[in-house]
Protein backbone atom coordinates (compact mmCIF):
# COMPACT_ATOMS: atom_id res chain seq x y z
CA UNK A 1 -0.04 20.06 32.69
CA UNK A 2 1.99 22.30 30.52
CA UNK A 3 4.87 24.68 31.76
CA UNK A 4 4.19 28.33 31.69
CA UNK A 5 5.70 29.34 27.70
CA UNK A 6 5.43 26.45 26.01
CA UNK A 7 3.59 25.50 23.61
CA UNK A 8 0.31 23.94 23.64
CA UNK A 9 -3.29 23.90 21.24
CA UNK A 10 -4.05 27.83 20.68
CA UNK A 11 -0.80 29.26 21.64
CA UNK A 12 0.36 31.95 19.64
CA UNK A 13 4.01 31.27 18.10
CA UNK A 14 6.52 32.89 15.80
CA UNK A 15 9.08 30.18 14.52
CA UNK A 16 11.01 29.36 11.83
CA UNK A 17 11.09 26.38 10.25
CA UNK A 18 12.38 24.55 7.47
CA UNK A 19 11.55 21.73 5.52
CA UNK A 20 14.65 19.41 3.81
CA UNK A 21 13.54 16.08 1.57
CA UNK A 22 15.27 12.31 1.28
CA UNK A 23 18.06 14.02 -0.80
CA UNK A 24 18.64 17.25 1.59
CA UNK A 25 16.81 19.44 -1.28
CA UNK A 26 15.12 21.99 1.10
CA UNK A 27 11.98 22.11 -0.10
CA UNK A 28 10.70 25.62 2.31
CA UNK A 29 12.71 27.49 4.90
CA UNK A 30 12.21 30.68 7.00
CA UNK A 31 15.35 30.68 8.08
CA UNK A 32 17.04 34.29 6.89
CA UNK A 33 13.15 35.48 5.99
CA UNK A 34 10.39 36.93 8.14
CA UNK A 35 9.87 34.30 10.81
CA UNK A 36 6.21 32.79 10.15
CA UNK A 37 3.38 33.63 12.82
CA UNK A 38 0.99 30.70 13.56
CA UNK A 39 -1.98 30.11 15.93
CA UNK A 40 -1.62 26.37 16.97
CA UNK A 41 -4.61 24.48 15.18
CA UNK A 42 -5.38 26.90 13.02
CA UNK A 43 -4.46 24.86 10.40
CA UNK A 44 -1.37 26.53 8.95
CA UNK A 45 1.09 23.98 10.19
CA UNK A 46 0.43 20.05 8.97
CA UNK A 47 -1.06 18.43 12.33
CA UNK A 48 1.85 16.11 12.46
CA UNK A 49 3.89 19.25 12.36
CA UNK A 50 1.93 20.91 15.20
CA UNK A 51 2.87 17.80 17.15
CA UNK A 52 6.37 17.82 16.86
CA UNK A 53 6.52 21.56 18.38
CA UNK A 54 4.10 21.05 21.72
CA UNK A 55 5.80 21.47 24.70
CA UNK A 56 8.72 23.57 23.40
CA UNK A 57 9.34 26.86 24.26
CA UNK A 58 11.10 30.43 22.94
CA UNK A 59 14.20 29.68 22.61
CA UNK A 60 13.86 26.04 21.75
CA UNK A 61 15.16 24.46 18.85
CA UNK A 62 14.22 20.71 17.62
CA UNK A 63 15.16 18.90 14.20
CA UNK A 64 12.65 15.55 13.42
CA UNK A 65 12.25 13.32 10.25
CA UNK A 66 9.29 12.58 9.70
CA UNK A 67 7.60 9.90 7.75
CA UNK A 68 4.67 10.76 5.14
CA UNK A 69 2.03 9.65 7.26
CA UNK A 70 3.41 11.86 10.02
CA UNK A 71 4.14 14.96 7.67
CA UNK A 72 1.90 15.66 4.40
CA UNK A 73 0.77 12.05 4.13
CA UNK A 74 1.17 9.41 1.48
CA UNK A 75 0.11 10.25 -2.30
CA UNK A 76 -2.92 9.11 -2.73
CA UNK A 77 -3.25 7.33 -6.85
CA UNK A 78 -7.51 9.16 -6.40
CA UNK A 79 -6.17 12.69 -6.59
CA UNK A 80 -4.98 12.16 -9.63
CA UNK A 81 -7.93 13.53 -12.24
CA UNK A 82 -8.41 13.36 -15.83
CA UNK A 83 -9.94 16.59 -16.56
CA UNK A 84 -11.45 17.63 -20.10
CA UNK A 85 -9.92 20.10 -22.10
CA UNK A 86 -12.71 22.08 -22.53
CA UNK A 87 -12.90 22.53 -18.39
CA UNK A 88 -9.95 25.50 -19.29
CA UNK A 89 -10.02 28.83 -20.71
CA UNK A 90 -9.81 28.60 -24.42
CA UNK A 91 -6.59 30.77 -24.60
CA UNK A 92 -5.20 28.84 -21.66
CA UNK A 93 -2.08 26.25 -22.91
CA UNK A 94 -1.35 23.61 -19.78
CA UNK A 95 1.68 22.12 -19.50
CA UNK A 96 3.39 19.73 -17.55
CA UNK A 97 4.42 20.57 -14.32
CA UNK A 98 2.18 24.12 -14.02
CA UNK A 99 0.59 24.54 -10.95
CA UNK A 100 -2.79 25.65 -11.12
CA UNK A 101 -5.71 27.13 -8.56
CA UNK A 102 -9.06 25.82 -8.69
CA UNK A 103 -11.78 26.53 -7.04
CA UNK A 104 -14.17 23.99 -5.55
CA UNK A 105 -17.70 23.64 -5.76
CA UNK A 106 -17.79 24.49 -1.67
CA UNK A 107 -15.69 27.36 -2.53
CA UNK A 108 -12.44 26.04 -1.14
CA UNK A 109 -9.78 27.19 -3.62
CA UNK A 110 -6.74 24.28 -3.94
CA UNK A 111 -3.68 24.15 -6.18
CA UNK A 112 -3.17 21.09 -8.62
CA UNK A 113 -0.31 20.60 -10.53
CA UNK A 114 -0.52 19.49 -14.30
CA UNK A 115 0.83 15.67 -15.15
CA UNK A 116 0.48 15.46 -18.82
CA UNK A 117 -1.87 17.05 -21.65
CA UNK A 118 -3.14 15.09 -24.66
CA UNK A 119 -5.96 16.54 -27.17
CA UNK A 120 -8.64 15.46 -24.70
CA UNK A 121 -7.83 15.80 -21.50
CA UNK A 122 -5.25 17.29 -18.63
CA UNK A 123 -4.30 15.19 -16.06
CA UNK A 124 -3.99 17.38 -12.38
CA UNK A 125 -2.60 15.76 -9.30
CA UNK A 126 -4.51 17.02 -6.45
CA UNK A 127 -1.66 15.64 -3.58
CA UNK A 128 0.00 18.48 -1.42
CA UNK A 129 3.61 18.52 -3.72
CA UNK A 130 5.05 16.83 0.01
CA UNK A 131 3.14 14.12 0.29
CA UNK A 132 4.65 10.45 -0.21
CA UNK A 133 8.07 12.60 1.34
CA UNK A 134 9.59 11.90 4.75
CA UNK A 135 10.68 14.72 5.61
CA UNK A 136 13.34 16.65 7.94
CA UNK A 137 11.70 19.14 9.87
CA UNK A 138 13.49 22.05 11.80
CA UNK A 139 12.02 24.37 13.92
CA UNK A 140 12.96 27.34 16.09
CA UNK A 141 10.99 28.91 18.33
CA UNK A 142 11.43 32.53 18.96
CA UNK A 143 8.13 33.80 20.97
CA UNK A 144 5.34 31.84 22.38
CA UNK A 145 2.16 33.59 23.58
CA UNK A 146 -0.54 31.55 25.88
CA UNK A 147 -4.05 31.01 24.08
CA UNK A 148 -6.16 33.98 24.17
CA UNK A 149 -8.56 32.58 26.18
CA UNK A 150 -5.47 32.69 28.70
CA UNK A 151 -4.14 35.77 29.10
């Protein structure tokens, strides 16, 4: 049973967080920004970040590292696509290291970032830009509201 205020699935928090590599580049950070808003399980933290903040509470503050398969996951060698040429805009000139929106046959829109362009073909990797990283996560929590199914 969880303490009054902390946090737990569907709890409404405002954090901030931030995100440092192996080699302490930080890759994202809220820290002197807006603090971010998130519904826990809505899907805007990682789940293996939503893990590492149940049970605190306002006020709280908690630094992790975290391996890939905790974090973003490993890279996985299948989400890297040969695409044709001709799937881009004629006027459109990909190069290597572009990030790029597409838009799934489902409708789900995801972001790929070019590997290398030949005559043919681009090749997109598909794998969030964290994955294969462990990670240092840190976290403060500034407000936690209960589930709305709890107020």
């Amino acid at each position: 049973m969880s303490e009054p205020g902390q946090i737990v699935p569907g709890s409404r928090v405002t954090l901030h967080l931030s995100i440092l590599l192996e080699d302490r580049t930080e890759a994202l950070s809220t820290f002197g920004e807006d603090p971010l808003v998130i519904t826990v399980g809505d899907g805007t933290l990682r789940p293996g970040l939503e893990l590492a903040i149940y049970g605190l509470a306002a006020g709280d503050t908690q630094t992790l590292n975290l391996y890939p398969d905790q974090a973003y996951g490993e890279r996985d060698p299948a989400l890297v696509q040969p695409m044709p040429r001709t799937d881009f805009d004629h006027d459109f000139i990909p190069e290597p290291g572009q990030i790029i929106a597409f838009t799934l046959p489902d409708g789900e829109d995801v972001a790929g970032r070019v590997v290398e362009v030949d005559e043919g073909h681009v090749e997109v990797d598909f794998n969030h830009p964290l994955a294969g990283h462990e990670i240092t996560f840190r976290v403060e929590i500034l407000d936690v509201l209960p589930p709305a199914d709890q107020h």
